[in-house]
C-alpha atoms as a PDB file:
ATOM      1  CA  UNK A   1       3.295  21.919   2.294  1.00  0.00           C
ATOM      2  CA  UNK A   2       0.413  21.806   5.089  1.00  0.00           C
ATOM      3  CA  UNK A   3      -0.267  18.619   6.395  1.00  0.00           C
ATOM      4  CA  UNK A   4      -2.656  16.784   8.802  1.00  0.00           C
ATOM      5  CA  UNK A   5      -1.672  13.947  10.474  1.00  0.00           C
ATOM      6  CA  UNK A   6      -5.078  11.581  10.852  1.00  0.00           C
ATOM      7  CA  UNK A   7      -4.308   8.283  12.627  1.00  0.00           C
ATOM      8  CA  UNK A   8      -4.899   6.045  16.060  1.00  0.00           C
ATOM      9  CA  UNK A   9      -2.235   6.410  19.122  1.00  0.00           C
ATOM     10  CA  UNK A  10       0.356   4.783  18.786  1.00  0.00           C
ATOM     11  CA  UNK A  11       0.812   5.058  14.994  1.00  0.00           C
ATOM     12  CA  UNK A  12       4.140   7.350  14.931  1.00  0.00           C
ATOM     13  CA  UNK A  13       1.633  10.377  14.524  1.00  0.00           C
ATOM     14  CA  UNK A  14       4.402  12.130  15.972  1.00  0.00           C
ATOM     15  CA  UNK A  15       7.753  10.071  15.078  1.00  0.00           C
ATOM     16  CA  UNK A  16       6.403  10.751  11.164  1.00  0.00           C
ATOM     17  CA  UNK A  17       5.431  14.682  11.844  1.00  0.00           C
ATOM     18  CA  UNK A  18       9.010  15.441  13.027  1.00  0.00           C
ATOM     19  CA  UNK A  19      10.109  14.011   9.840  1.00  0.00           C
ATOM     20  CA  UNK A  20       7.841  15.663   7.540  1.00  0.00           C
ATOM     21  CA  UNK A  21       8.669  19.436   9.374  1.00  0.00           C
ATOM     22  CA  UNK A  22      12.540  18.363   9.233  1.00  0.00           C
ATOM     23  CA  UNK A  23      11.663  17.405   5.094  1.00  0.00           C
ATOM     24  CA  UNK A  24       9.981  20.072   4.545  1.00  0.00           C
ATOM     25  CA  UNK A  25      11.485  22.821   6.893  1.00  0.00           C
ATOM     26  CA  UNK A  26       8.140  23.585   8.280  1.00  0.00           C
ATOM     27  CA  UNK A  27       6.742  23.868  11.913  1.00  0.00           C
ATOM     28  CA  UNK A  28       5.500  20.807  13.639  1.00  0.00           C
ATOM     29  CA  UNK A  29       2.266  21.964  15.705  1.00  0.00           C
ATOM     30  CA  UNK A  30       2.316  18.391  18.367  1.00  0.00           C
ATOM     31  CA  UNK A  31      -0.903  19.747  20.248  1.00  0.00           C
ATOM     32  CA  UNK A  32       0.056  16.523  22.312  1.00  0.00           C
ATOM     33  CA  UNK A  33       3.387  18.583  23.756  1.00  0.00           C
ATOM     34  CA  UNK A  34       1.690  21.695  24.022  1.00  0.00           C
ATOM     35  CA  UNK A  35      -0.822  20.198  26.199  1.00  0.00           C
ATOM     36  CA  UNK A  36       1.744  17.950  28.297  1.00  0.00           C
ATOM     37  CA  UNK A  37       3.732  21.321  28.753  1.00  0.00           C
ATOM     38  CA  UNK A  38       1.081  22.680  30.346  1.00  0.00           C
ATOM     39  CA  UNK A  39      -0.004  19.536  32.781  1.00  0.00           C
ATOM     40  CA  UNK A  40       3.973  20.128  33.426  1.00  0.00           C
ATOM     41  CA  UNK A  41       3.848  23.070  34.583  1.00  0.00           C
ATOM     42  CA  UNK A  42       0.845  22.659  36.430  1.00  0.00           C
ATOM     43  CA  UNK A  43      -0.743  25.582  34.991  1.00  0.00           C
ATOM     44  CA  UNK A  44      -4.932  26.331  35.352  1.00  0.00           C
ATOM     45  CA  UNK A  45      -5.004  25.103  31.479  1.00  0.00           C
ATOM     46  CA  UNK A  46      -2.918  21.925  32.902  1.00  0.00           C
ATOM     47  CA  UNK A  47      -5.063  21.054  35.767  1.00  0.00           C
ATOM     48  CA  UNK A  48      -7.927  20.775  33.333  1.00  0.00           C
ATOM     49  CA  UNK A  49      -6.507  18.724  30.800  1.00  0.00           C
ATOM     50  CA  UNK A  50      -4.727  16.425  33.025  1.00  0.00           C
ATOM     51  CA  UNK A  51      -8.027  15.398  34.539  1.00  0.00           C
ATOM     52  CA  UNK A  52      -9.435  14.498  30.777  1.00  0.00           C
ATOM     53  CA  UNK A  53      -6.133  12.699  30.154  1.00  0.00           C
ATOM     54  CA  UNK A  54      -5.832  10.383  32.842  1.00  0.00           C
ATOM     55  CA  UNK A  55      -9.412   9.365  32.014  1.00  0.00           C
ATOM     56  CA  UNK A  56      -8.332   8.827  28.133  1.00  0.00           C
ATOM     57  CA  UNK A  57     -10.908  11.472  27.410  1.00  0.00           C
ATOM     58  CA  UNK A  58     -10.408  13.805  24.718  1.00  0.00           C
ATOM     59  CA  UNK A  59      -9.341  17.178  26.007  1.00  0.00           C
ATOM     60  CA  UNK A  60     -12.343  19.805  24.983  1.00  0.00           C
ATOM     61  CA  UNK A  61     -12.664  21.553  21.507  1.00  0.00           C
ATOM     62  CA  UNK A  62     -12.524  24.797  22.679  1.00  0.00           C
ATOM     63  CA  UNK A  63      -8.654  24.643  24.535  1.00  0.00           C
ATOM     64  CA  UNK A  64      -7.132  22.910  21.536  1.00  0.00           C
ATOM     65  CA  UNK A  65      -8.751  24.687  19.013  1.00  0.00           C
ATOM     66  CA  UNK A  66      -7.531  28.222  20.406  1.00  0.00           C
ATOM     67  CA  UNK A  67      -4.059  26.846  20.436  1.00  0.00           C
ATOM     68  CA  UNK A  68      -4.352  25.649  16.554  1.00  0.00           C
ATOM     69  CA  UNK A  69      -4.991  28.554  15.478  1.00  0.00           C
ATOM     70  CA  UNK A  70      -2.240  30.384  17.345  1.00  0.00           C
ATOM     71  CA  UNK A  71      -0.173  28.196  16.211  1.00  0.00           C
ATOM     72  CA  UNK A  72      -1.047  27.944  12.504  1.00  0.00           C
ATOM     73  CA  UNK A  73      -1.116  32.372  12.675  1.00  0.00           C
ATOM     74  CA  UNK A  74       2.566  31.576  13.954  1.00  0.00           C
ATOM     75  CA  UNK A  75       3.220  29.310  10.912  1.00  0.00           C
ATOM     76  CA  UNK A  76       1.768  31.988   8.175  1.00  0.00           C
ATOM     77  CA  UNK A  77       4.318  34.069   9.761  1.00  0.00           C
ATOM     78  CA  UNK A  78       7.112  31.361   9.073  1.00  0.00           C
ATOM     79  CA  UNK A  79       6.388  30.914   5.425  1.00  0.00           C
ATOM     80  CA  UNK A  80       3.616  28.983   5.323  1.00  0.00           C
ATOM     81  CA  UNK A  81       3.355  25.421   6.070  1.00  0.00           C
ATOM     82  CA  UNK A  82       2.917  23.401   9.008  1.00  0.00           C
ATOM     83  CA  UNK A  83       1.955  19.998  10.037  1.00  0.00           C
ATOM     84  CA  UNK A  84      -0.479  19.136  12.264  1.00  0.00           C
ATOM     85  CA  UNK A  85      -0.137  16.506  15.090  1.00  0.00           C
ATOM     86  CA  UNK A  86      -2.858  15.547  17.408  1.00  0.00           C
ATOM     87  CA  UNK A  87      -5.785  17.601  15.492  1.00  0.00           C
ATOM     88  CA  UNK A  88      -8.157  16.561  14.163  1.00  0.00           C
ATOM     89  CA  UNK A  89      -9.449  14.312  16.326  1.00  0.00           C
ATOM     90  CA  UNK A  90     -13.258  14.525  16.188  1.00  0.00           C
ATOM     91  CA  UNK A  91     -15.395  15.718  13.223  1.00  0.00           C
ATOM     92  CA  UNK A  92     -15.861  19.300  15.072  1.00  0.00           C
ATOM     93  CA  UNK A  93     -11.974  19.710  15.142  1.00  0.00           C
ATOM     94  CA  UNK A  94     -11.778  19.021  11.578  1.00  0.00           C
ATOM     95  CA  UNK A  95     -14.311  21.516  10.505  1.00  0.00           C
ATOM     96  CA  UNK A  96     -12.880  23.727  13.224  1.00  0.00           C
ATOM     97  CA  UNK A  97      -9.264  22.894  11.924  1.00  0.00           C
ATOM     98  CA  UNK A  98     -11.354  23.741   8.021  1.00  0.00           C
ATOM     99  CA  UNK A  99     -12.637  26.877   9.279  1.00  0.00           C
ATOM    100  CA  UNK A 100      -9.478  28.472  10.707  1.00  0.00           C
ATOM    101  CA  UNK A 101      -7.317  27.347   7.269  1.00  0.00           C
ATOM    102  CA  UNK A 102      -9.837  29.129   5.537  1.00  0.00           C
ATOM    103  CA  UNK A 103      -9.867  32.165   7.189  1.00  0.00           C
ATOM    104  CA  UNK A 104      -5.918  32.243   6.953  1.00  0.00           C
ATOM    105  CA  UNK A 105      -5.702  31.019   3.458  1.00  0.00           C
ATOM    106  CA  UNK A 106      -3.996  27.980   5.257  1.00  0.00           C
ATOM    107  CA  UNK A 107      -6.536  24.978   4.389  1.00  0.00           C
ATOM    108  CA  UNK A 108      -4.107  21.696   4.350  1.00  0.00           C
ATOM    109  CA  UNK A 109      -2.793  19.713   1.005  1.00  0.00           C
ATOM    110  CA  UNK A 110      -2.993  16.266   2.955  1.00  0.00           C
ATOM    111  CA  UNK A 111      -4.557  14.612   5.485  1.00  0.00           C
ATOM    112  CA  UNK A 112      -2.212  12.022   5.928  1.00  0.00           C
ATOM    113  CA  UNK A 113      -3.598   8.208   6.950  1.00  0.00           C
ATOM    114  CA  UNK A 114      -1.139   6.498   9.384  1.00  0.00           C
ATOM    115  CA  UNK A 115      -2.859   2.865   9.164  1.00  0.00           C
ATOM    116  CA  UNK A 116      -2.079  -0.239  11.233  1.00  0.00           C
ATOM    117  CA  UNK A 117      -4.223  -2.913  13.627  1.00  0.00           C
ATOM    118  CA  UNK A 118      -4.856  -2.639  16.760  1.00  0.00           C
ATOM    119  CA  UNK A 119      -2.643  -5.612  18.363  1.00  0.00           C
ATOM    120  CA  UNK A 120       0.196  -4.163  16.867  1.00  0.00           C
ATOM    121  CA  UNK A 121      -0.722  -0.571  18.388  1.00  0.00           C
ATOM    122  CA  UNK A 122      -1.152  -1.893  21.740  1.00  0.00           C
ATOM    123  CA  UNK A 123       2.064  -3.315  21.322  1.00  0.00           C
ATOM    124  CA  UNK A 124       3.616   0.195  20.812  1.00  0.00           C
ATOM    125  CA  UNK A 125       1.517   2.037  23.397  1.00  0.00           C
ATOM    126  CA  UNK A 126       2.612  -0.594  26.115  1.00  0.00           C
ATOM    127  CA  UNK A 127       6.515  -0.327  25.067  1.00  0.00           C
ATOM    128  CA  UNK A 128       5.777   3.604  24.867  1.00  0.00           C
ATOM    129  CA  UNK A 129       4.529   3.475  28.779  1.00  0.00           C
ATOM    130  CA  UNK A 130       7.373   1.911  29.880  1.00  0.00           C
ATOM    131  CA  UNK A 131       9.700   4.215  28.162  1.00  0.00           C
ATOM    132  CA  UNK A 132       7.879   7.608  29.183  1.00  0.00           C
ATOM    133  CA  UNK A 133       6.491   6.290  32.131  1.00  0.00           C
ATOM    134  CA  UNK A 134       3.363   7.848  30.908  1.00  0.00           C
ATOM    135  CA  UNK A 135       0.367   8.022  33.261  1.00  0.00           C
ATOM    136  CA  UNK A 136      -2.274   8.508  30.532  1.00  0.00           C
ATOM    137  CA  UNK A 137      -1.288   4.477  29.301  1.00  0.00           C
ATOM    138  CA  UNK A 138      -2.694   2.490  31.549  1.00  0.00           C
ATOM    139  CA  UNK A 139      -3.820  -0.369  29.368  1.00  0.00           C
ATOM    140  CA  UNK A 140      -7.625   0.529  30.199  1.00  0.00           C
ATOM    141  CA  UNK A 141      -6.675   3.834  29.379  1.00  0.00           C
ATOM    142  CA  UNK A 142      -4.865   2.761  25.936  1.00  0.00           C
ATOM    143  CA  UNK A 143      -7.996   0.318  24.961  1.00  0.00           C
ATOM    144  CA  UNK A 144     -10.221   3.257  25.823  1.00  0.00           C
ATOM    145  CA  UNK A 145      -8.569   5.583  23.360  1.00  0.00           C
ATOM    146  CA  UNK A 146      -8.394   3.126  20.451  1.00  0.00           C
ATOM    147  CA  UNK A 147     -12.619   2.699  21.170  1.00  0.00           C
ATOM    148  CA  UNK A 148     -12.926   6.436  21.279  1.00  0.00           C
ATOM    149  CA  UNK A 149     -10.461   6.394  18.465  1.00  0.00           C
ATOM    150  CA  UNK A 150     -13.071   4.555  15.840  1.00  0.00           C
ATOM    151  CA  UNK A 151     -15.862   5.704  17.363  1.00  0.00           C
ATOM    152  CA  UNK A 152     -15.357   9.683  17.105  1.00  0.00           C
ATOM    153  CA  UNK A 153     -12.344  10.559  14.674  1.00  0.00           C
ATOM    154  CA  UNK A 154     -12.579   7.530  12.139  1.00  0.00           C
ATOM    155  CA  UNK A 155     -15.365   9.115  10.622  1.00  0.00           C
ATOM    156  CA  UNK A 156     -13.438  12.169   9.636  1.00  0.00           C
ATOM    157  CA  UNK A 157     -11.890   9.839   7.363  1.00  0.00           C
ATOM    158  CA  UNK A 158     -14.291   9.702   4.597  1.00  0.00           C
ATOM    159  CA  UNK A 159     -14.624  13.722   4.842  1.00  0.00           C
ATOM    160  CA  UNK A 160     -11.131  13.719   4.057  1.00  0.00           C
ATOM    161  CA  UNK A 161     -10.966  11.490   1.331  1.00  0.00           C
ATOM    162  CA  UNK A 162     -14.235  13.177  -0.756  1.00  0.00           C
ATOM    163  CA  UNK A 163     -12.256  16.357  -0.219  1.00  0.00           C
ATOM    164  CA  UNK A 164      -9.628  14.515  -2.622  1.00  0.00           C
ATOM    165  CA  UNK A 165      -6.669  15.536   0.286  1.00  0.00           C
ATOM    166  CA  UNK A 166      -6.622  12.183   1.933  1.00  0.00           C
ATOM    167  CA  UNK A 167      -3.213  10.035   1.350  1.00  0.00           C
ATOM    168  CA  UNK A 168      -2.964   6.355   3.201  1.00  0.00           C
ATOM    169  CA  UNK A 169       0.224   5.604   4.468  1.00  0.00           C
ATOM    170  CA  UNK A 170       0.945   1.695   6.173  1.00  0.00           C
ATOM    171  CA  UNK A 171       2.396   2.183   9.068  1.00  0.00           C
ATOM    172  CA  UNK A 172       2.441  -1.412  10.319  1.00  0.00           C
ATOM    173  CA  UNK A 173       6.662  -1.363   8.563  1.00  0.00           C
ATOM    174  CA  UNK A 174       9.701   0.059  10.242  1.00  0.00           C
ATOM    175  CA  UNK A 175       9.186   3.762  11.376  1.00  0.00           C
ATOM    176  CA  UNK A 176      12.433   4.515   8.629  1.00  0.00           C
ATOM    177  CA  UNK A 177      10.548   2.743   5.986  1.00  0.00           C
ATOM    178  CA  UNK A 178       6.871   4.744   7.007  1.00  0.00           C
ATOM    179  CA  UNK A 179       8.905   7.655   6.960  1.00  0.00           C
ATOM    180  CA  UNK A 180      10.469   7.033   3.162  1.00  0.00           C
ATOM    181  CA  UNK A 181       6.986   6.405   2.155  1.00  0.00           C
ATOM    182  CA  UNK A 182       5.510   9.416   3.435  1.00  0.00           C
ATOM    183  CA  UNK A 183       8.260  11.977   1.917  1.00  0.00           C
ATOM    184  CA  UNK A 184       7.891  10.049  -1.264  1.00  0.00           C
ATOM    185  CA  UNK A 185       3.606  10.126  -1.369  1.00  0.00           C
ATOM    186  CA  UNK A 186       3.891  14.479   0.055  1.00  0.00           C
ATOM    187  CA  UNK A 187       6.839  14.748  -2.909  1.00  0.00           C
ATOM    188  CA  UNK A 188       4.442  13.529  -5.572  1.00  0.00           C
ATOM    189  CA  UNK A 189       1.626  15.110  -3.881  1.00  0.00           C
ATOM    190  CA  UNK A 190       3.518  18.528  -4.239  1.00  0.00           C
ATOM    191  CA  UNK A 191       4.368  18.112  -7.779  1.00  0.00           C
ATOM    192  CA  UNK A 192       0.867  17.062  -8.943  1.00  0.00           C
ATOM    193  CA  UNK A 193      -0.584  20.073  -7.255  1.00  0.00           C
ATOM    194  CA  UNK A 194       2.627  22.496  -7.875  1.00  0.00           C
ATOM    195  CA  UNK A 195       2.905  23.554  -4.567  1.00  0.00           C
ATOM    196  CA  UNK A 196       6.150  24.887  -3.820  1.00  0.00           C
ATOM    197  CA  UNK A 197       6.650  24.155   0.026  1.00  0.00           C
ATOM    198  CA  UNK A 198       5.655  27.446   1.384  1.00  0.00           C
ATOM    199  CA  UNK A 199       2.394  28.166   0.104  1.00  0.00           C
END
């Protein structure tokens, strides 16, 4: 099963990924943590991206990309499958994202849809901030990203969806009840297509 997770901050983009990869026994790829790592360690890469973060800029094409596909080479290794967290974002990251699974006979199954309104994601970001003490949500900073949210990746949307791989998924419920959702929509997913998990 390859998955991409499509869906504003504050969704459970990641809360959901960790329970497809546990479902599923596949990698998670959060590009999220690979980037924070490297802000962390205040590595050249880190001192780049922290600057586009703290702005609530997306971090460019070219840094995330090269790690996708490092990543997805490492999950062809594994057996397989993956899912994707945190790409794609904008329309070039999804062809990029198309390009690579192509060229690795690694294309993904689903996009999956993690859909809810924007009060109620503002509600999560701010209860996320106080939790991680997270200096990328600032509530400018989170308002920003939900703007740059429908402005540059909604679109990928509809590219998804005439590509026949797009599944919705409300995530407005209960993370455990998003979650039972999800494993039931990939389940049904898999058996319509026959994939066996490890394709």
């Amino acid at each position: 099963m390859r998955v991409l997770m499509v869906a504003p901050p504050g969704a459970g983009k990641g809360t959901q990924a960790t329970v497809i990869a546990s479902h599923f026994d596949i990698p998670h790829i959060a590009t999220g943590a690979l980037l924070r790592d490297h802000v962390a360690r205040d590595t050249d890469l880190g001192k780049a991206v922290r600057e586009h973060l703290d702005r609530g800029e997306l971090v460019p094409d070219a840094i995330v990309m090269t790690m996708v596909r490092e990543a997805i080479v490492a999950a062809k290794a594994a057996g397989g499958g993956y899912v994707l967290d945190g790409v794609p974002r904008t329309m070039e990251q999804a062809r990029a994202a198309y390009r690579i699974g192509l060229e690795l006979n690694m294309t993904a199954d689903v996009a999956l849809h993690l859909q809810a309104d924007d009060e109620e994601l503002l509600r999560r970001l701010r209860a996320r901030a106080v939790v991680e003490r997270r200096s990328d949500d600032t509530e400018d900073v989170m308002r920003h990203r939900l703007r740059v949210y429908y402005e540059v990746t909604h679109p990928i949307i509809a590219w998804y969806r005439e590509r026949g791989i797009l599944v919705p998924i409300d995530a407005m419920r209960p993370a455990k009840d998003v979650a039972r959702d999800i494993i039931d929509a990939l389940e049904a997913r898999r058996r319509t297509t026959g994939d066996a998990g490890a394709s």
